[in-house]
PDB file of N, CA and C in Angstrom:
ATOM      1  N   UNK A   1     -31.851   4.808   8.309  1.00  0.00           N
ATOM      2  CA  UNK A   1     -33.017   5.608   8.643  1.00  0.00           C
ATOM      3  C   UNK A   1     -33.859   5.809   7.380  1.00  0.00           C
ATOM      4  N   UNK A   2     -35.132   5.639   7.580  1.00  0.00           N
ATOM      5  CA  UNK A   2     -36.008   5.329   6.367  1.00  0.00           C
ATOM      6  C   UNK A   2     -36.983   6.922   6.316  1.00  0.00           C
ATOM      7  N   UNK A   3     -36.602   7.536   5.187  1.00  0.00           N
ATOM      8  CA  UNK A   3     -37.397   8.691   5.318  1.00  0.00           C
ATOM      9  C   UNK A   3     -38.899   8.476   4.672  1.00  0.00           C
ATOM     10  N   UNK A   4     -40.128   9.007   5.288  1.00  0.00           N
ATOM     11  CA  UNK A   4     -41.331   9.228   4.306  1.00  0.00           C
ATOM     12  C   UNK A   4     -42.041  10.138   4.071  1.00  0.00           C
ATOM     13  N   UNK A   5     -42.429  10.289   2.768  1.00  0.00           N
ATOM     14  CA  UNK A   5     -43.008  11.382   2.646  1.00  0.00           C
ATOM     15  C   UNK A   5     -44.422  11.247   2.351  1.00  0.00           C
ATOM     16  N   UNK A   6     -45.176  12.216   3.097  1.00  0.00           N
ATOM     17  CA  UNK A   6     -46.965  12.453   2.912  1.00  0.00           C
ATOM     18  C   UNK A   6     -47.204  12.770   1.625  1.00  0.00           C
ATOM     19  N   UNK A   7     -48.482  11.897   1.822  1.00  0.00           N
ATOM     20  CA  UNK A   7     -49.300  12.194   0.218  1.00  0.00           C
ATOM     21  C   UNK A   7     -49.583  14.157   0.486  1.00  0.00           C
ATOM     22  N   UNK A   8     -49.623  14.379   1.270  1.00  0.00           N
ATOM     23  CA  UNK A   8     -49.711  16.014   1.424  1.00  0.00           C
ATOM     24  C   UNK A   8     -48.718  16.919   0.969  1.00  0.00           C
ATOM     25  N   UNK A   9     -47.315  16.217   1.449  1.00  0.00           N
ATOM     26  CA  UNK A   9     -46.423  16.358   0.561  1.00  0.00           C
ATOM     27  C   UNK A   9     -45.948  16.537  -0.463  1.00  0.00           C
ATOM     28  N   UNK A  10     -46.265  15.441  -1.155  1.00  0.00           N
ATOM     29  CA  UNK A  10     -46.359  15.063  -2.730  1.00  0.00           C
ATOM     30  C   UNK A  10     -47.308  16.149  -3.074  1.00  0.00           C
ATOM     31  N   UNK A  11     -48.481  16.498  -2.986  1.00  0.00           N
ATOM     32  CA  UNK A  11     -49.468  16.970  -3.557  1.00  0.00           C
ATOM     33  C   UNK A  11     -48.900  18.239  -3.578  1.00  0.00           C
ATOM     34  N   UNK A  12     -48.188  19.154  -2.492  1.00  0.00           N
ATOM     35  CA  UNK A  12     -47.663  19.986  -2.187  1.00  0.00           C
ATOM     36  C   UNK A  12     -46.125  20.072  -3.499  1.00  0.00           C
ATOM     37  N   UNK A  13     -45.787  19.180  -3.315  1.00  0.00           N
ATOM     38  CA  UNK A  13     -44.904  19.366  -4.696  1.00  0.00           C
ATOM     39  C   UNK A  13     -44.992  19.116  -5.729  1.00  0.00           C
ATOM     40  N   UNK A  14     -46.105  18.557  -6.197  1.00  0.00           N
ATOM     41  CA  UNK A  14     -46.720  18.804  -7.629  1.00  0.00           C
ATOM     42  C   UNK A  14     -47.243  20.031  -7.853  1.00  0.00           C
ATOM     43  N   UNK A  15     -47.723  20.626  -7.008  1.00  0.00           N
ATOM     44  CA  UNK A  15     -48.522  22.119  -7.022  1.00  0.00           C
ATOM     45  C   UNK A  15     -47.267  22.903  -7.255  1.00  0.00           C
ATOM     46  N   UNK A  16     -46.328  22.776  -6.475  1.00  0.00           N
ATOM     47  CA  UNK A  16     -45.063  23.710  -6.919  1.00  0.00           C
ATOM     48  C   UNK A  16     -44.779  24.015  -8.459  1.00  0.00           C
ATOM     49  N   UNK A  17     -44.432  21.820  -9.149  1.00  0.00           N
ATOM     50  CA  UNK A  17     -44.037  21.519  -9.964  1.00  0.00           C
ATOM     51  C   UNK A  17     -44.871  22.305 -11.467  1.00  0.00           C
ATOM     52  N   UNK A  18     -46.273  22.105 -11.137  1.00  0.00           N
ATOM     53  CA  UNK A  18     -46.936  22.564 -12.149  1.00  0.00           C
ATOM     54  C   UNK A  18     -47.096  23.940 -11.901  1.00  0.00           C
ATOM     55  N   UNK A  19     -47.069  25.106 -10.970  1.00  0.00           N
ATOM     56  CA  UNK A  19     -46.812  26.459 -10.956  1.00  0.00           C
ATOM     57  C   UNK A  19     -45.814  26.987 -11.721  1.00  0.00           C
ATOM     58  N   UNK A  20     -44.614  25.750 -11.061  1.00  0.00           N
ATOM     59  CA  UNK A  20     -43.130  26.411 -12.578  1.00  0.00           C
ATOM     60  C   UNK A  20     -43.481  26.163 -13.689  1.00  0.00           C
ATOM     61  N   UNK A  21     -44.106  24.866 -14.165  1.00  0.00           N
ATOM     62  CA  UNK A  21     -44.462  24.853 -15.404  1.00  0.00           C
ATOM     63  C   UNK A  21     -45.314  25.556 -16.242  1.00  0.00           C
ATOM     64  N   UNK A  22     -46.119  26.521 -15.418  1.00  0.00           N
ATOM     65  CA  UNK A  22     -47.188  27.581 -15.983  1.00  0.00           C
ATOM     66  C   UNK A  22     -46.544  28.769 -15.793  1.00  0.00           C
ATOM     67  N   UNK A  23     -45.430  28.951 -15.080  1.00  0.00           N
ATOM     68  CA  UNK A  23     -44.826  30.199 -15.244  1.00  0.00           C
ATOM     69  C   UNK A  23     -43.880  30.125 -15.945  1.00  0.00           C
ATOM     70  N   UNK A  24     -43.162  28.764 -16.614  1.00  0.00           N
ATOM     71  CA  UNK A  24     -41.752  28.973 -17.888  1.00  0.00           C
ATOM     72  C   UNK A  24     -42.744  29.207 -19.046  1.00  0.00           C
ATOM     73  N   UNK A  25     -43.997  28.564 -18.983  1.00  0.00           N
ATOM     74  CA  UNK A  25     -44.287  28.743 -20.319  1.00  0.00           C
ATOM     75  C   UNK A  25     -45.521  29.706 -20.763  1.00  0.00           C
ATOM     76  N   UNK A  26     -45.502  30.578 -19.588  1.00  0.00           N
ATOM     77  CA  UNK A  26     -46.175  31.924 -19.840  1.00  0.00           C
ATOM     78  C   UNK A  26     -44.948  32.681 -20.352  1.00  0.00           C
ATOM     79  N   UNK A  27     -43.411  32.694 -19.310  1.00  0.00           N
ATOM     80  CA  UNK A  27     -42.535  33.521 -19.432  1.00  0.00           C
ATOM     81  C   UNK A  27     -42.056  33.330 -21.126  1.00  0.00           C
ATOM     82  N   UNK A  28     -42.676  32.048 -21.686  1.00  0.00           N
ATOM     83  CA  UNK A  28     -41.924  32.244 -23.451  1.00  0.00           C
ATOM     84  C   UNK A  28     -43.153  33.677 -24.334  1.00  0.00           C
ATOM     85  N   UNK A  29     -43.897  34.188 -23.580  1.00  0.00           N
ATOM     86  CA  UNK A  29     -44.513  35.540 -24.005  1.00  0.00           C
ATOM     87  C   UNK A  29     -43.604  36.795 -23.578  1.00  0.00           C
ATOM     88  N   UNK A  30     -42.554  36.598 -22.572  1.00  0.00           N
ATOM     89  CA  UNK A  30     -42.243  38.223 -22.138  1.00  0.00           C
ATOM     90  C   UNK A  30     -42.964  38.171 -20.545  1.00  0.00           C
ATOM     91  N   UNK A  31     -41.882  38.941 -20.281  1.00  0.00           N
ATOM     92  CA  UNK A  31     -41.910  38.904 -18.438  1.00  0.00           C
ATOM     93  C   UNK A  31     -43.065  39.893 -18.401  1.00  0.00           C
ATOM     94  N   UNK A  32     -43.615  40.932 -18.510  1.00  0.00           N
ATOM     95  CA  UNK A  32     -44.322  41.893 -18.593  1.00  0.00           C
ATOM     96  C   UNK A  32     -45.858  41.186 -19.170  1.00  0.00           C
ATOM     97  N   UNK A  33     -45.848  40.285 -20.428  1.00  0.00           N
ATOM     98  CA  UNK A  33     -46.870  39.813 -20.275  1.00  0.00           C
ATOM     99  C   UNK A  33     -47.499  38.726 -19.946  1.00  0.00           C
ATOM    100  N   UNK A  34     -46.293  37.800 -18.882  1.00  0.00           N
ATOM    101  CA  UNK A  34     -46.958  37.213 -17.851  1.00  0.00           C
ATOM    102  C   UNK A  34     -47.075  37.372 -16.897  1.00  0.00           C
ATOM    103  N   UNK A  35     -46.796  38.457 -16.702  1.00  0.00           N
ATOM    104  CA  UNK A  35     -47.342  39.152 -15.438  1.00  0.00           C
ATOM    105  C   UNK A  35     -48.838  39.920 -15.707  1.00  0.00           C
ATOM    106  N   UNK A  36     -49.113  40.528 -17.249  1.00  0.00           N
ATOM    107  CA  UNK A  36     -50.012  41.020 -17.525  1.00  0.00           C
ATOM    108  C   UNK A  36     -51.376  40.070 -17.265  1.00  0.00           C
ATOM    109  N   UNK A  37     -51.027  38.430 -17.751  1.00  0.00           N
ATOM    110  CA  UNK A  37     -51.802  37.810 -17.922  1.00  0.00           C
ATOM    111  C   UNK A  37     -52.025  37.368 -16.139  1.00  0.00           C
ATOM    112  N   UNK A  38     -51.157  37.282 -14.918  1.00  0.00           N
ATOM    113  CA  UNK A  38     -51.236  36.983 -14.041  1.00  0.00           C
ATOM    114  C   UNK A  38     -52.547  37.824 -13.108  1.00  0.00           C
ATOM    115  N   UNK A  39     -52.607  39.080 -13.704  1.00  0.00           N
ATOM    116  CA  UNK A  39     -52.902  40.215 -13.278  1.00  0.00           C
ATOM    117  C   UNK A  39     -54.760  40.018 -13.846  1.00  0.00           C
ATOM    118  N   UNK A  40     -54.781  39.622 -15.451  1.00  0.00           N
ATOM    119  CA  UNK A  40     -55.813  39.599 -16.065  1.00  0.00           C
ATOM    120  C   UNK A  40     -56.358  38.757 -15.221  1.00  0.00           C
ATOM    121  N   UNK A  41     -55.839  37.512 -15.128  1.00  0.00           N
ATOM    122  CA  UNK A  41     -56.860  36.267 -14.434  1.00  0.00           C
ATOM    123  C   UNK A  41     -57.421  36.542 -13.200  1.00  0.00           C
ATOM    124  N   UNK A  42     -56.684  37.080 -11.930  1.00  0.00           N
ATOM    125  CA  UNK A  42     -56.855  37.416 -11.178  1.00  0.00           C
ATOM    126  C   UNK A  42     -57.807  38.279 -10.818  1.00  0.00           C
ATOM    127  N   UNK A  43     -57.866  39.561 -11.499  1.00  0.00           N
ATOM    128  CA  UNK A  43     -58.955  40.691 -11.470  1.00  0.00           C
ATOM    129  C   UNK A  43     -60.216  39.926 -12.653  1.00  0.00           C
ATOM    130  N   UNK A  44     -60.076  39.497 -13.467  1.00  0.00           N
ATOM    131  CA  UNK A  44     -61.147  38.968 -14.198  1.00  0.00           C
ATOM    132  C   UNK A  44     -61.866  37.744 -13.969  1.00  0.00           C
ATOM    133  N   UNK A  45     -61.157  36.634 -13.697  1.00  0.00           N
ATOM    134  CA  UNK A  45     -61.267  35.121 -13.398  1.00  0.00           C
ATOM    135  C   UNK A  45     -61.349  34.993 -11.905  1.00  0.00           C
ATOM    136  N   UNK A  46     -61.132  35.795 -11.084  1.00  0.00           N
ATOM    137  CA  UNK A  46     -60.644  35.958  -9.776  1.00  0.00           C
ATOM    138  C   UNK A  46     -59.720  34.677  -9.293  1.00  0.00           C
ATOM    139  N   UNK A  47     -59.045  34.586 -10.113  1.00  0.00           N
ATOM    140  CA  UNK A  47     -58.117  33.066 -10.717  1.00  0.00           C
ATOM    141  C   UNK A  47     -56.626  33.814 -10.211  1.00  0.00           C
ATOM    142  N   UNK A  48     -55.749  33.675  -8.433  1.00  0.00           N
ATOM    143  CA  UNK A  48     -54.552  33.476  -7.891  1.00  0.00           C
ATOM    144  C   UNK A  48     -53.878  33.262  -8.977  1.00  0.00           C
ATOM    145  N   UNK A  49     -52.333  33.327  -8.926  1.00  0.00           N
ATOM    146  CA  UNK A  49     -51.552  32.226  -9.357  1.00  0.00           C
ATOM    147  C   UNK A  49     -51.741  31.478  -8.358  1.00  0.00           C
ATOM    148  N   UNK A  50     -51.395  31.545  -7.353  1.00  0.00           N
ATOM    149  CA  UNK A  50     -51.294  30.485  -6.543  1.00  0.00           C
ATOM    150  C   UNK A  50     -52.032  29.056  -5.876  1.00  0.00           C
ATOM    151  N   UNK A  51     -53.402  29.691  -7.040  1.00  0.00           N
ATOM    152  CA  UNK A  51     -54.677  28.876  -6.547  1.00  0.00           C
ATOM    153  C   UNK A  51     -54.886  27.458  -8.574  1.00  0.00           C
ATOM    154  N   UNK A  52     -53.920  28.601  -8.933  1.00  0.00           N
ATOM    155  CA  UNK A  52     -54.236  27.567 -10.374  1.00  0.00           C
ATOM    156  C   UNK A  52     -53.842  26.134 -10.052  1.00  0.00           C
ATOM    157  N   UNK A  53     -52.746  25.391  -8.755  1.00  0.00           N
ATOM    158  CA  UNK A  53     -53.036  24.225  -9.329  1.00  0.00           C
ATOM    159  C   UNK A  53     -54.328  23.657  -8.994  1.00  0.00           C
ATOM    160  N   UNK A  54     -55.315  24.182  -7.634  1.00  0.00           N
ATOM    161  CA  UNK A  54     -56.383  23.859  -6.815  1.00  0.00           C
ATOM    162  C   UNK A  54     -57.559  23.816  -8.311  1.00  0.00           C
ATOM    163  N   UNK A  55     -57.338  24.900  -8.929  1.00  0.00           N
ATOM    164  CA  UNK A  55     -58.418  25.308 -10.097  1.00  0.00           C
ATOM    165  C   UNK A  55     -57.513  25.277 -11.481  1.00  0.00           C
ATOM    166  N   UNK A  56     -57.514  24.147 -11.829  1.00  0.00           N
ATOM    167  CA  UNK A  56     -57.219  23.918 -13.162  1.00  0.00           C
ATOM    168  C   UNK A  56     -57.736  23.793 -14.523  1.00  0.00           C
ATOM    169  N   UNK A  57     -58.970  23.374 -13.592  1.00  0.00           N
ATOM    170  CA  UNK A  57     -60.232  23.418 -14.806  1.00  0.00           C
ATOM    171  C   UNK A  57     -60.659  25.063 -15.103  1.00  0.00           C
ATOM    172  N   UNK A  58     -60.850  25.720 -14.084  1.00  0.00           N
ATOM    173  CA  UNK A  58     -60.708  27.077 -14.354  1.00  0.00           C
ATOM    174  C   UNK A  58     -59.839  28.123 -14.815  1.00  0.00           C
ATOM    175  N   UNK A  59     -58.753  27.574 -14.908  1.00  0.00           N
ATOM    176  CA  UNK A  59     -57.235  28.661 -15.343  1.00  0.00           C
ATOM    177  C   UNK A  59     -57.442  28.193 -16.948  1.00  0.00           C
ATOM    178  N   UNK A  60     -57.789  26.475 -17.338  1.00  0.00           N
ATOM    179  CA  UNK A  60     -57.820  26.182 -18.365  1.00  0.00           C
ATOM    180  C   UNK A  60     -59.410  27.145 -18.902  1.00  0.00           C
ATOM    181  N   UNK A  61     -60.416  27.221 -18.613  1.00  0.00           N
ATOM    182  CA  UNK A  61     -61.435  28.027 -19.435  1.00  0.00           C
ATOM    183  C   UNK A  61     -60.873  29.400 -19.393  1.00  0.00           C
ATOM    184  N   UNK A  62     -59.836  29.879 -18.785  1.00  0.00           N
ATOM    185  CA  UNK A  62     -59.859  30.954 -18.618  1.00  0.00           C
ATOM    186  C   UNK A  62     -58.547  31.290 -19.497  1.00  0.00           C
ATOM    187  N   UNK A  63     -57.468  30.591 -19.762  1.00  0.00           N
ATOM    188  CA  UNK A  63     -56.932  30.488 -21.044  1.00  0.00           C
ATOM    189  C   UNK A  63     -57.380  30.780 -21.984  1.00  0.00           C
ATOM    190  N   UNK A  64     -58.386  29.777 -21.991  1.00  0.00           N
ATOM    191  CA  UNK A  64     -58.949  29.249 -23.502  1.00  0.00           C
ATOM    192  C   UNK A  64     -59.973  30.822 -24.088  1.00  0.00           C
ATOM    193  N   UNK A  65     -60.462  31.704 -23.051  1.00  0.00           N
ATOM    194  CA  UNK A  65     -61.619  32.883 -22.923  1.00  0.00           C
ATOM    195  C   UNK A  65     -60.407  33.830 -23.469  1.00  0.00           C
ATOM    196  N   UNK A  66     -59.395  33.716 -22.884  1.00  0.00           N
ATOM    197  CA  UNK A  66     -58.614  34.772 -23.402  1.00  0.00           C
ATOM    198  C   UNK A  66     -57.476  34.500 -25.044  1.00  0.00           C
ATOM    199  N   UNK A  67     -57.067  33.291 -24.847  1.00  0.00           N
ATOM    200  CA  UNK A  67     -56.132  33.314 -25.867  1.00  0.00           C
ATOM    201  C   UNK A  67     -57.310  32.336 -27.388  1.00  0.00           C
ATOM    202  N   UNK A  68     -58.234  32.218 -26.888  1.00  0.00           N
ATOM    203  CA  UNK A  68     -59.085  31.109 -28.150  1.00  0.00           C
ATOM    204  C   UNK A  68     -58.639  29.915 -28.331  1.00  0.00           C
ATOM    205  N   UNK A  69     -58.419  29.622 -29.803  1.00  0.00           N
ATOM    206  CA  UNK A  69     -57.477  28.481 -29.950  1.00  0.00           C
ATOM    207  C   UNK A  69     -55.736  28.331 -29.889  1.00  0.00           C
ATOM    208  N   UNK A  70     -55.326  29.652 -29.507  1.00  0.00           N
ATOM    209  CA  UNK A  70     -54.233  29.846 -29.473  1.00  0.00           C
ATOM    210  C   UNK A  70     -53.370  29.222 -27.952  1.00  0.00           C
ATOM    211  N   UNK A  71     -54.835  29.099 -26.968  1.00  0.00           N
ATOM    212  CA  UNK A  71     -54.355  28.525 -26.010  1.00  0.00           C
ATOM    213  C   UNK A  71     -53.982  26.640 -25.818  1.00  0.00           C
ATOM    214  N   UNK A  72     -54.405  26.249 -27.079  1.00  0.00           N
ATOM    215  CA  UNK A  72     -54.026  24.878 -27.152  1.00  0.00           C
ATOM    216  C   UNK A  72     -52.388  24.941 -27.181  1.00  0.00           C
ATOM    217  N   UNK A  73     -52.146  25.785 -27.727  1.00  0.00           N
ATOM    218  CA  UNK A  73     -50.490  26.462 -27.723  1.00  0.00           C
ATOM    219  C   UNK A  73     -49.495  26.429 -26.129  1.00  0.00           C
ATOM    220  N   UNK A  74     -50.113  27.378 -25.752  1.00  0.00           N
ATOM    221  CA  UNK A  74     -49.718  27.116 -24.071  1.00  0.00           C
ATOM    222  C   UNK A  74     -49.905  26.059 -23.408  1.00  0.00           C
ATOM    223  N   UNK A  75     -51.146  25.847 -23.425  1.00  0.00           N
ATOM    224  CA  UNK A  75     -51.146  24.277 -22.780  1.00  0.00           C
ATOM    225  C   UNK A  75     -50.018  23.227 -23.308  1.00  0.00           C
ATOM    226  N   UNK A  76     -49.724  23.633 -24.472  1.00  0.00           N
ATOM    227  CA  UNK A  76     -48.658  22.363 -25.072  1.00  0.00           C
ATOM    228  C   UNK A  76     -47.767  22.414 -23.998  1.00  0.00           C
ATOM    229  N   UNK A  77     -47.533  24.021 -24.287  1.00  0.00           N
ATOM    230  CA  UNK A  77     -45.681  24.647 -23.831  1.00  0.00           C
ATOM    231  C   UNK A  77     -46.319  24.108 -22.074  1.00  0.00           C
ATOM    232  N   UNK A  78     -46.933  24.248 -21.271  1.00  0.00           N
ATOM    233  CA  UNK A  78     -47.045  23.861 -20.329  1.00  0.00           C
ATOM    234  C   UNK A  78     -46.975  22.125 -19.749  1.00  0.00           C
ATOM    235  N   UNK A  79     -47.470  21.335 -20.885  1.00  0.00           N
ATOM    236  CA  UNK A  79     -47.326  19.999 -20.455  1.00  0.00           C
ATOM    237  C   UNK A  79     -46.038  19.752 -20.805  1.00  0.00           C
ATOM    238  N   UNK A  80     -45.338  20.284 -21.789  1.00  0.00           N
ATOM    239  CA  UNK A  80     -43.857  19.978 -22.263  1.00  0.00           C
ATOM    240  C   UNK A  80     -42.640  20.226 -20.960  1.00  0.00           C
ATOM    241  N   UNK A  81     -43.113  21.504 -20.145  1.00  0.00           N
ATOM    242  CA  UNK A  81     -42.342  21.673 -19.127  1.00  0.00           C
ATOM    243  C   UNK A  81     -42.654  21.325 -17.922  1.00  0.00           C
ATOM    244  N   UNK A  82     -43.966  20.519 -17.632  1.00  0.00           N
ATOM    245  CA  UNK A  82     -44.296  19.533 -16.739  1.00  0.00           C
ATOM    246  C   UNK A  82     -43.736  18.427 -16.667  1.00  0.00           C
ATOM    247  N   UNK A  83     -43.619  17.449 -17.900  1.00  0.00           N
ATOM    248  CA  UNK A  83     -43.057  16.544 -18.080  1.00  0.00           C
ATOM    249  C   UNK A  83     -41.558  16.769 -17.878  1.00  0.00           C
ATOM    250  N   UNK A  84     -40.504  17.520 -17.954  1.00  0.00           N
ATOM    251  CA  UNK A  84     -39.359  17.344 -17.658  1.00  0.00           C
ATOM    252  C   UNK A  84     -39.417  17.623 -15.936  1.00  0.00           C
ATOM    253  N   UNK A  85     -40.402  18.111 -15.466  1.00  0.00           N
ATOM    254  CA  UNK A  85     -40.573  18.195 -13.868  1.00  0.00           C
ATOM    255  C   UNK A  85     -40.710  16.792 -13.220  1.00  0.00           C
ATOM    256  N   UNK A  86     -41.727  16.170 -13.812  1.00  0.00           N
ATOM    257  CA  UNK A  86     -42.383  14.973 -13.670  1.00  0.00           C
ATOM    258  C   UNK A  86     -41.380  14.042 -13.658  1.00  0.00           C
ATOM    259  N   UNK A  87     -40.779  13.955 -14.583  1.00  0.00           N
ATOM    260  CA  UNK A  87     -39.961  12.487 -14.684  1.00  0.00           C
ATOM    261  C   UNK A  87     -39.702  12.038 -16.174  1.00  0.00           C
ATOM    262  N   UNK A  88     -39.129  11.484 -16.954  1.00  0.00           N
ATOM    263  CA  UNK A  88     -39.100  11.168 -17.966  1.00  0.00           C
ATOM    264  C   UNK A  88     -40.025   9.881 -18.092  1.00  0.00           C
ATOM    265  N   UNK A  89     -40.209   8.668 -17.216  1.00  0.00           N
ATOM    266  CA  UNK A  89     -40.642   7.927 -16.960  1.00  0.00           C
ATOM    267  C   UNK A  89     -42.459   8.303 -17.130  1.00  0.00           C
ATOM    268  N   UNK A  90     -42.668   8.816 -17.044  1.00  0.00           N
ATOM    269  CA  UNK A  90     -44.664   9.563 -16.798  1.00  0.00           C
ATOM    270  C   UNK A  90     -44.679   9.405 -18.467  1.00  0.00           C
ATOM    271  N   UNK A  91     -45.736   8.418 -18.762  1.00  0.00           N
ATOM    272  CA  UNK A  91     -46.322   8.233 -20.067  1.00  0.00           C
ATOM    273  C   UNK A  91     -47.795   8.770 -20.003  1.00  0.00           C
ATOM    274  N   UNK A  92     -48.164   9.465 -20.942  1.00  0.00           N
ATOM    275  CA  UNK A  92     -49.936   9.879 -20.817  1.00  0.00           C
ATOM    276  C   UNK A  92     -50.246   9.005 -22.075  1.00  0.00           C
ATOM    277  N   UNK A  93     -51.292   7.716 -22.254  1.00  0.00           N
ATOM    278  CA  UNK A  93     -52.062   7.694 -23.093  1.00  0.00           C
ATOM    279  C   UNK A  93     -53.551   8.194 -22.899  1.00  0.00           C
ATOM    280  N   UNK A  94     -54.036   9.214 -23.729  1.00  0.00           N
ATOM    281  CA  UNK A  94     -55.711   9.574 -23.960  1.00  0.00           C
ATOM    282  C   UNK A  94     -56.372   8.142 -24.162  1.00  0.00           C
ATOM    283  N   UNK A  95     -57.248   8.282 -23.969  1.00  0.00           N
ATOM    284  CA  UNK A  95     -58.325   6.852 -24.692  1.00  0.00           C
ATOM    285  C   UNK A  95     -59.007   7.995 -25.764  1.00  0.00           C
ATOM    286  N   UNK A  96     -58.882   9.374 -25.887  1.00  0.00           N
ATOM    287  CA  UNK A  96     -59.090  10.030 -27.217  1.00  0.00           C
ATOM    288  C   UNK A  96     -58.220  10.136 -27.663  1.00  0.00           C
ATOM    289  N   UNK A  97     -58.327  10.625 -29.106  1.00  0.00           N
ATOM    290  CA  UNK A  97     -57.165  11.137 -30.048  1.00  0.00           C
ATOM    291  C   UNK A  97     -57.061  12.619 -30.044  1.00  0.00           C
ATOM    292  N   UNK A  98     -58.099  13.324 -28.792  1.00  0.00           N
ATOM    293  CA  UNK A  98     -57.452  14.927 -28.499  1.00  0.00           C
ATOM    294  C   UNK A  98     -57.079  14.468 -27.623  1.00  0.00           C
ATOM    295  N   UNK A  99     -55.946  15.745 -27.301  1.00  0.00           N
ATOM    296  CA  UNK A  99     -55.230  15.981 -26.121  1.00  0.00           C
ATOM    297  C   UNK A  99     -56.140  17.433 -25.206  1.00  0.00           C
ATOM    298  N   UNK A 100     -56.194  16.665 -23.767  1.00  0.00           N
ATOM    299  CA  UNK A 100     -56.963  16.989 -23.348  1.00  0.00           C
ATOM    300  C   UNK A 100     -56.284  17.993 -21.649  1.00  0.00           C
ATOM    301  N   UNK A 101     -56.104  18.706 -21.876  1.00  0.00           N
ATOM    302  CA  UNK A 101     -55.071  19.243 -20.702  1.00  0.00           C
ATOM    303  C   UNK A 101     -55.276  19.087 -19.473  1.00  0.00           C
ATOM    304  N   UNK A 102     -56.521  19.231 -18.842  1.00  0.00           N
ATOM    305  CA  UNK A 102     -57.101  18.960 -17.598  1.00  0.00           C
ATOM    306  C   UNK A 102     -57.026  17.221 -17.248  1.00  0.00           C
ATOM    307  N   UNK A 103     -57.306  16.672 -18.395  1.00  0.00           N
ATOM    308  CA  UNK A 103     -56.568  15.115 -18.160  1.00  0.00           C
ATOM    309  C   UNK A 103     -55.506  14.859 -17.745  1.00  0.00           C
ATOM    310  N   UNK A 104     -54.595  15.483 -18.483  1.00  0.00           N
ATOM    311  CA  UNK A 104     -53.009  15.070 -18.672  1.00  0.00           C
ATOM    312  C   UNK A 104     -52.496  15.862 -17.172  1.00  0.00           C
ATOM    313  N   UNK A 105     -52.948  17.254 -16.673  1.00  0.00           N
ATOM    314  CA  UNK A 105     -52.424  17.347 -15.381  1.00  0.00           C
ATOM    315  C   UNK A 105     -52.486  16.224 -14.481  1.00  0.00           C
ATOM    316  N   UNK A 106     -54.148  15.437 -14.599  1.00  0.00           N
ATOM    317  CA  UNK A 106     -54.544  14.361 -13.341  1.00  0.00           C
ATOM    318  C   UNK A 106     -53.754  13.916 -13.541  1.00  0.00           C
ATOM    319  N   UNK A 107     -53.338  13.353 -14.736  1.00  0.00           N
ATOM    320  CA  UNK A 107     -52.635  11.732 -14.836  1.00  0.00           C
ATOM    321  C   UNK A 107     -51.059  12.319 -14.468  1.00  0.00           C
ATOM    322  N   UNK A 108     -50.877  13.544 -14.443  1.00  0.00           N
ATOM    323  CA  UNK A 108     -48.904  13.815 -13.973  1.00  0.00           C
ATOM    324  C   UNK A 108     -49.456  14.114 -12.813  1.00  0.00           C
ATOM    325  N   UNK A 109     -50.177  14.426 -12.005  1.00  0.00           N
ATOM    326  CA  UNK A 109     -50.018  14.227 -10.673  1.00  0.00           C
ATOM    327  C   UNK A 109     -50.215  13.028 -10.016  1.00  0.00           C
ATOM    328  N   UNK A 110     -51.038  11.666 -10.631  1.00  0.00           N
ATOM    329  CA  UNK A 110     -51.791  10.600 -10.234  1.00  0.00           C
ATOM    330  C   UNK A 110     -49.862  10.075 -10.006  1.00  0.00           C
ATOM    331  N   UNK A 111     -49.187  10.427 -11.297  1.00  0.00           N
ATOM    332  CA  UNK A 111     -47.991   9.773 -11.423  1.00  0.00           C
ATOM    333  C   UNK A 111     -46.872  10.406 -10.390  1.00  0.00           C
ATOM    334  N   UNK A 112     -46.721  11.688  -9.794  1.00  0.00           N
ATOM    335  CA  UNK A 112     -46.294  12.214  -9.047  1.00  0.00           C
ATOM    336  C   UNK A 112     -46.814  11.510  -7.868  1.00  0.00           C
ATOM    337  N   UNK A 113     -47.456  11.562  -7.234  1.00  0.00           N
ATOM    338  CA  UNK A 113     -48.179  10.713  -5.971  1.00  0.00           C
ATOM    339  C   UNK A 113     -47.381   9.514  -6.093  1.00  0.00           C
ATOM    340  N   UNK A 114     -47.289   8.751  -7.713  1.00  0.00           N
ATOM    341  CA  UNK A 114     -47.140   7.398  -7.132  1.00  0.00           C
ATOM    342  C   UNK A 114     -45.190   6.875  -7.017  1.00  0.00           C
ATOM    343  N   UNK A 115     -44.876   7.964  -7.356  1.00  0.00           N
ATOM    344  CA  UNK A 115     -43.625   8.012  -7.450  1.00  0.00           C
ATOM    345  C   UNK A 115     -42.986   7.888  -5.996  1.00  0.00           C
TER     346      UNK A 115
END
């Protein structure tokens, strides 16, 4: 018996995948202030958790509004714990020499889909 799964599916479990990954690597601040920050986005950004993987480009300006350059930081800790979600197999090359976060989600979900 041959099981398959929907691209709706998939999309549905990348959204999971990258929710845990924005919540282990908020939780390396303290449970209290990722919840603080859950709370900030929401009432300020009008930015869900549950809507960040839909709005990524927006959770990312809205990082970046709150933490400055410190949020290149999180974003790390966030692609670092994507990638062990993802697969070991998921390579990102930039065609820049920044790392670009809103890229690197497409390309781990483009790779999630194709998995």
């Amino acid at each position: 018996m041959t099981v398959s799964i929907s691209e709706s599916q998939l999309r549905c479990d990348f959204k999971k995948l990258l929710l845990e990954a924005v919540d282990a690597a908020l939780s390396l601040l303290g449970d209290s202030s990722k919840q603080a920050i859950y709370f900030y986005l929401e009432q300020n950004f009008t930015l869900k958790k549950q809507d960040i993987p839909n709005k990524i480009e927006e959770f990312t300006r809205a990082i970046e509004e709150i933490f400055g350059h410190g949020a290149k930081i999180l974003e790390i800790e966030i692609i670092k714990h994507l990638y062990v979600k993802v697969g070991s197999d998921f390579e990102y090359f930039p065609e820049k020499d920044d790392l670009l976060f809103v890229e690197y989600i497409d390309a781990a979900r483009m790779h999630a889909l194709r998995k």
